[in-house]
N, C-alpha and C. Protein backbone atom coordinates (compact mmCIF):
# COMPACT_ATOMS: atom_id res chain seq x y z
N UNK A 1 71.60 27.83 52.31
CA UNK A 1 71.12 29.17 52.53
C UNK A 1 71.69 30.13 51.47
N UNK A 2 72.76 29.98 50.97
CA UNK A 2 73.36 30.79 50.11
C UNK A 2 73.93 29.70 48.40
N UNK A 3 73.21 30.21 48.00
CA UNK A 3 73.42 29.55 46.41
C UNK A 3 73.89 30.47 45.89
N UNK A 4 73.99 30.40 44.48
CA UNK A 4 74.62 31.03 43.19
C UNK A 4 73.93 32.03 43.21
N UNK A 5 72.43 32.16 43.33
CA UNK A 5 71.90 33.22 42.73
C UNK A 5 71.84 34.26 43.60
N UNK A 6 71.94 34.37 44.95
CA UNK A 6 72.13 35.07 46.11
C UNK A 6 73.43 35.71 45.90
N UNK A 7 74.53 34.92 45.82
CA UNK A 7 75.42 35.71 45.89
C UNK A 7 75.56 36.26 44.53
N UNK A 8 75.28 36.00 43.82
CA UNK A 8 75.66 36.50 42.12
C UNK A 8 74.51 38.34 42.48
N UNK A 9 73.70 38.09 43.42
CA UNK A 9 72.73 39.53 43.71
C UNK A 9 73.99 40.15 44.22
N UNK A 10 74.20 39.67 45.26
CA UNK A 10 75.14 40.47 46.33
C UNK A 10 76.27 41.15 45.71
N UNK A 11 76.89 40.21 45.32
CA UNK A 11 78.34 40.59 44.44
C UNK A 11 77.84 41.67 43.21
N UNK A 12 77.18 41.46 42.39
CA UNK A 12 76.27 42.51 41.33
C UNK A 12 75.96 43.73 42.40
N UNK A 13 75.51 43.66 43.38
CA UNK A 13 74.82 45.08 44.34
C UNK A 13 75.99 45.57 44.63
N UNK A 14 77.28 45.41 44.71
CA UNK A 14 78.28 45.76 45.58
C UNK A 14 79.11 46.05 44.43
N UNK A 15 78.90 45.52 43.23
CA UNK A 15 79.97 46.30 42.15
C UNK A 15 79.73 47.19 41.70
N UNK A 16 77.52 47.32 41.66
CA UNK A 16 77.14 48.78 41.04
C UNK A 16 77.40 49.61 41.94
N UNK A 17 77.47 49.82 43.68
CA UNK A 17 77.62 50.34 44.46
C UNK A 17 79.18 51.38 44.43
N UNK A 18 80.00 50.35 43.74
CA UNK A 18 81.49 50.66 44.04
C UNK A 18 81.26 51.58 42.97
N UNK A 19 81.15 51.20 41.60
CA UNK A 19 80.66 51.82 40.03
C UNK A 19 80.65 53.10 40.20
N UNK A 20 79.34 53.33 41.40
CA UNK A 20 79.06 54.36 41.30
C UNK A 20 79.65 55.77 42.21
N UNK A 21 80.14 54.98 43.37
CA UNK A 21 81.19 55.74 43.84
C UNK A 21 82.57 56.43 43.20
N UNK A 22 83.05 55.33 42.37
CA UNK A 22 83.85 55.60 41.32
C UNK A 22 83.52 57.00 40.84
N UNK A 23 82.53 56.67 39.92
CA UNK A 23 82.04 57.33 39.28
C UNK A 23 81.82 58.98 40.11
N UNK A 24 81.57 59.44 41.30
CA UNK A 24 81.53 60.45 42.08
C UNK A 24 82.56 61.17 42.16
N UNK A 25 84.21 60.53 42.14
CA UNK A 25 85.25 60.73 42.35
C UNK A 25 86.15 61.64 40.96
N UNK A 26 85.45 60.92 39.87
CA UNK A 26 86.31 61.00 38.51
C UNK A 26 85.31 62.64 37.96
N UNK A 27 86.46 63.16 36.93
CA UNK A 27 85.89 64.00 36.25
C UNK A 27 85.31 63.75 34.79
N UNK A 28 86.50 62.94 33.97
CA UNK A 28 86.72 62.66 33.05
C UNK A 28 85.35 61.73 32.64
N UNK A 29 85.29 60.26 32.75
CA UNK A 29 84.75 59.63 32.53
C UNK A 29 83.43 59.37 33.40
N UNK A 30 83.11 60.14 34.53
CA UNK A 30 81.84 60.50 34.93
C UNK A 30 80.68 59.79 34.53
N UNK A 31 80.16 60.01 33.75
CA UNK A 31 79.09 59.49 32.77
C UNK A 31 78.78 58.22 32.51
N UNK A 32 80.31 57.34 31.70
CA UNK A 32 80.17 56.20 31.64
C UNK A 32 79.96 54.96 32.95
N UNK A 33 80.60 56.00 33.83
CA UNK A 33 80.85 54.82 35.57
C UNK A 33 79.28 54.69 35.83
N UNK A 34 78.79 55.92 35.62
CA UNK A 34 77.18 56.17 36.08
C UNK A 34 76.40 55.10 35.37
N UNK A 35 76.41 55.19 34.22
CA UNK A 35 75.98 54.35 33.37
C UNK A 35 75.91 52.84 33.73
N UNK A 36 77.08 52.63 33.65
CA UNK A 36 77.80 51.29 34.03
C UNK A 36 76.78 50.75 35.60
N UNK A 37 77.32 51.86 36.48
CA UNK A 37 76.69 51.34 37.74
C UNK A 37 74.83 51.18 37.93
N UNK A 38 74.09 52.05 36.81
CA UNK A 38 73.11 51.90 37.11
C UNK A 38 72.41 50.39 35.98
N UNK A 39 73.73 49.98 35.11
CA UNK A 39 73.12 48.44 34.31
C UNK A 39 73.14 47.29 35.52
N UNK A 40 74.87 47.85 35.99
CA UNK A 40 74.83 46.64 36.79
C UNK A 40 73.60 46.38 38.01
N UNK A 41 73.10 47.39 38.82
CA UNK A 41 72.59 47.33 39.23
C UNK A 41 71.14 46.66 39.06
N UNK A 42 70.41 47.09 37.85
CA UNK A 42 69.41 45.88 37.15
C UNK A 42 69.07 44.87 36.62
N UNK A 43 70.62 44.86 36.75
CA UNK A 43 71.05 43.50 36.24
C UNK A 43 71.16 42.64 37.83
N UNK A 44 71.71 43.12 39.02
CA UNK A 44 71.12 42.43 40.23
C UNK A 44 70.20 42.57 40.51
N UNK A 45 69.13 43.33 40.31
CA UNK A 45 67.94 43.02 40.82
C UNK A 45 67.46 41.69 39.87
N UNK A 46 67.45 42.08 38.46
CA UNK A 46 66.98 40.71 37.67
C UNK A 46 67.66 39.31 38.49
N UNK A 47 68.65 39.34 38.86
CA UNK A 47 69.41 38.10 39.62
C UNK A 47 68.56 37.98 41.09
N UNK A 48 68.24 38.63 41.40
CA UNK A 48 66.77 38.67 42.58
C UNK A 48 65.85 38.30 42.70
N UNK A 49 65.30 38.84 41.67
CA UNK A 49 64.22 38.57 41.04
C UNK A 49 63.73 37.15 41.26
N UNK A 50 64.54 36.37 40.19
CA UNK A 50 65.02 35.13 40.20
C UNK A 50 65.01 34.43 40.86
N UNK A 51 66.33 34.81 41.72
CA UNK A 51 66.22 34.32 43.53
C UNK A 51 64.96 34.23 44.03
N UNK A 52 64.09 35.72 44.12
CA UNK A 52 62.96 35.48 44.47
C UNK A 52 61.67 34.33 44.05
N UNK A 53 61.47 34.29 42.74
CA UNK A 53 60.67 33.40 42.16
C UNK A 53 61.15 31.70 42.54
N UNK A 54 62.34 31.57 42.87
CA UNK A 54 62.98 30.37 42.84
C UNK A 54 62.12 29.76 44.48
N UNK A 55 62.27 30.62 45.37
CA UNK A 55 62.24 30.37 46.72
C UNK A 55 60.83 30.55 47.14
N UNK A 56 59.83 30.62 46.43
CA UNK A 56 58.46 31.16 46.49
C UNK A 56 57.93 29.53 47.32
N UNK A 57 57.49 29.92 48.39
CA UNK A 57 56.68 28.41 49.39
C UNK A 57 57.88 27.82 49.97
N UNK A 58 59.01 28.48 50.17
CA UNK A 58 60.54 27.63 51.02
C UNK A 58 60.63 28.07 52.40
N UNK A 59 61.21 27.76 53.20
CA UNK A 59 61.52 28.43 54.42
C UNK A 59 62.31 29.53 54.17
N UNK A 60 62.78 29.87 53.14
CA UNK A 60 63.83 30.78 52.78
C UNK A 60 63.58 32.29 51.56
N UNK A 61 61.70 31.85 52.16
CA UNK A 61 61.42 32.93 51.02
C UNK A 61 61.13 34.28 51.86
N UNK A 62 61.55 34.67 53.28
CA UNK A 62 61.37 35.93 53.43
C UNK A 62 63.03 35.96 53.42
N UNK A 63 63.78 35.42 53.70
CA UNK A 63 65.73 36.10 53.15
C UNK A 63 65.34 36.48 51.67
N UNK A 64 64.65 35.76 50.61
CA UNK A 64 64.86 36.42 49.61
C UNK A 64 63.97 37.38 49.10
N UNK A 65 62.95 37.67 49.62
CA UNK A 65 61.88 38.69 49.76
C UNK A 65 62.86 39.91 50.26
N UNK A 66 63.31 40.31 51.41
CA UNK A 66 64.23 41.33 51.59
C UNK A 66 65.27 41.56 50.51
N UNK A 67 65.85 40.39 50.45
CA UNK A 67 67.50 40.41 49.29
C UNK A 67 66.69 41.19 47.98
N UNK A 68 65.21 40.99 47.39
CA UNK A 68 64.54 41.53 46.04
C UNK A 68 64.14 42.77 46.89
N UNK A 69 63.77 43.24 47.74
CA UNK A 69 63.19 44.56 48.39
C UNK A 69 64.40 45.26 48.62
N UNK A 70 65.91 45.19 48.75
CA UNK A 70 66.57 45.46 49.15
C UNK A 70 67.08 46.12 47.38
N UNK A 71 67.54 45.12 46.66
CA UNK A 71 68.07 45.07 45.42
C UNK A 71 67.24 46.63 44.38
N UNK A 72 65.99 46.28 44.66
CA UNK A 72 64.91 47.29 44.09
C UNK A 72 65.51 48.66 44.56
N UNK A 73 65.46 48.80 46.00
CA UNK A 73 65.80 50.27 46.61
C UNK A 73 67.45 50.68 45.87
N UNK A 74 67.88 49.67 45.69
CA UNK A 74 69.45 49.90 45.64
C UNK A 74 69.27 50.35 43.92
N UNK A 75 68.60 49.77 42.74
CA UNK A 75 68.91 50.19 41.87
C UNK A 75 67.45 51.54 41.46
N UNK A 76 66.63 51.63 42.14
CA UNK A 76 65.72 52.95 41.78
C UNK A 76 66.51 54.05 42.71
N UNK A 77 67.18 53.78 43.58
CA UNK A 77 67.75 55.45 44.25
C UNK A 77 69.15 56.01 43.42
N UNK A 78 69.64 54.73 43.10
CA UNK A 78 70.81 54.92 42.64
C UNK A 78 70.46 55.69 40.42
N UNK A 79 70.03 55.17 40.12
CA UNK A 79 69.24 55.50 39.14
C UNK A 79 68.25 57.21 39.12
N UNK A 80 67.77 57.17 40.44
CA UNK A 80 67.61 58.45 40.56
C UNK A 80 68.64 59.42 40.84
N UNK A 81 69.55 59.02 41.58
CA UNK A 81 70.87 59.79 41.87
C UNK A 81 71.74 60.59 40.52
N UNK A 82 71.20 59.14 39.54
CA UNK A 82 72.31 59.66 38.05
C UNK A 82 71.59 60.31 37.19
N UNK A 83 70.39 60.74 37.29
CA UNK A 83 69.61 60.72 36.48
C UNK A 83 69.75 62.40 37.46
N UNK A 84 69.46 62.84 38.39
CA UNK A 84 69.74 64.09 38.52
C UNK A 84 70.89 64.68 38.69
N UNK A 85 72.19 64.18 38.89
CA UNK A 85 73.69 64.06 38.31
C UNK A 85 73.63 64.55 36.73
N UNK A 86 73.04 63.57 35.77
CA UNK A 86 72.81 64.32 34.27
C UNK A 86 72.15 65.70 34.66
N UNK A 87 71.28 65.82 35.21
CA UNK A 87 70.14 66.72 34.70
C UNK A 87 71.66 68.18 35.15
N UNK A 88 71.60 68.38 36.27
CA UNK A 88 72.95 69.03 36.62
C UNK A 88 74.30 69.08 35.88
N UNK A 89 74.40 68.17 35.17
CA UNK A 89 75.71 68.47 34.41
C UNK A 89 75.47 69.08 32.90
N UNK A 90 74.29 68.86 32.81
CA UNK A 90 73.88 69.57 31.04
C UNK A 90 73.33 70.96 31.12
C-alpha cells in the first residue's frame, strides 16, 4: 500500500508545508523559504503524479487519485498564498 513514491509525495508535502510556515515566521529571508516551499511543493505533486499514472487499473488507484487531488490543492493554494505575500511586500 505504501511504496517509495507515496511516501516520497508525503514527505515532499510536509517539507513544503513546514518551508512555508518557516517562511511566515522569519523577516529576513522571507522570500527565499517562500520560494523554496512553493518548488518543493511541485516537485510533490510531480511525485504524484507519478504515483498516480503508476496505479491507473489497481485496486489502489482511488488512494492515489486523492494523494494527486490532495498534492494539487496543497501546491496551487500555497503558491497562491506567496504570490500575494509578494504582491504585498513590493
Amino acid at each position: 500500500m505504501y511504496n517509495k513514491w507515496r511516501m516520497g509525495s508525503v514527505f515532499l508535502n510536509i517539507i513544503g508545508l513546514m518551508l512555508f510556515m518557516f517562511a511566515i515566521g522569519f523577516e529576513d529571508n522571507r522570500l527565499i523559504y517562500m520560494a523554496a516551499s512553493v518548488i518543493v511543493l511541485w516537485i510533490a505533486f510531480a511525485v504524484t503524479y507519478i504515483y498516480f499514472n503508476r496505479n491507473k487499473g489497481t485496486p489502489l488507484e482511488a488512494l492515489s487519485k486523492i494523494s494527486y487531488v490532495i498534492s494539487l490543492f496543497l501546491a496551487v493554494m500555497i503558491t497562491a498564498m506567496v504570490a500575494i505575500s509578494l504582491h504585498n511586500m513590493l
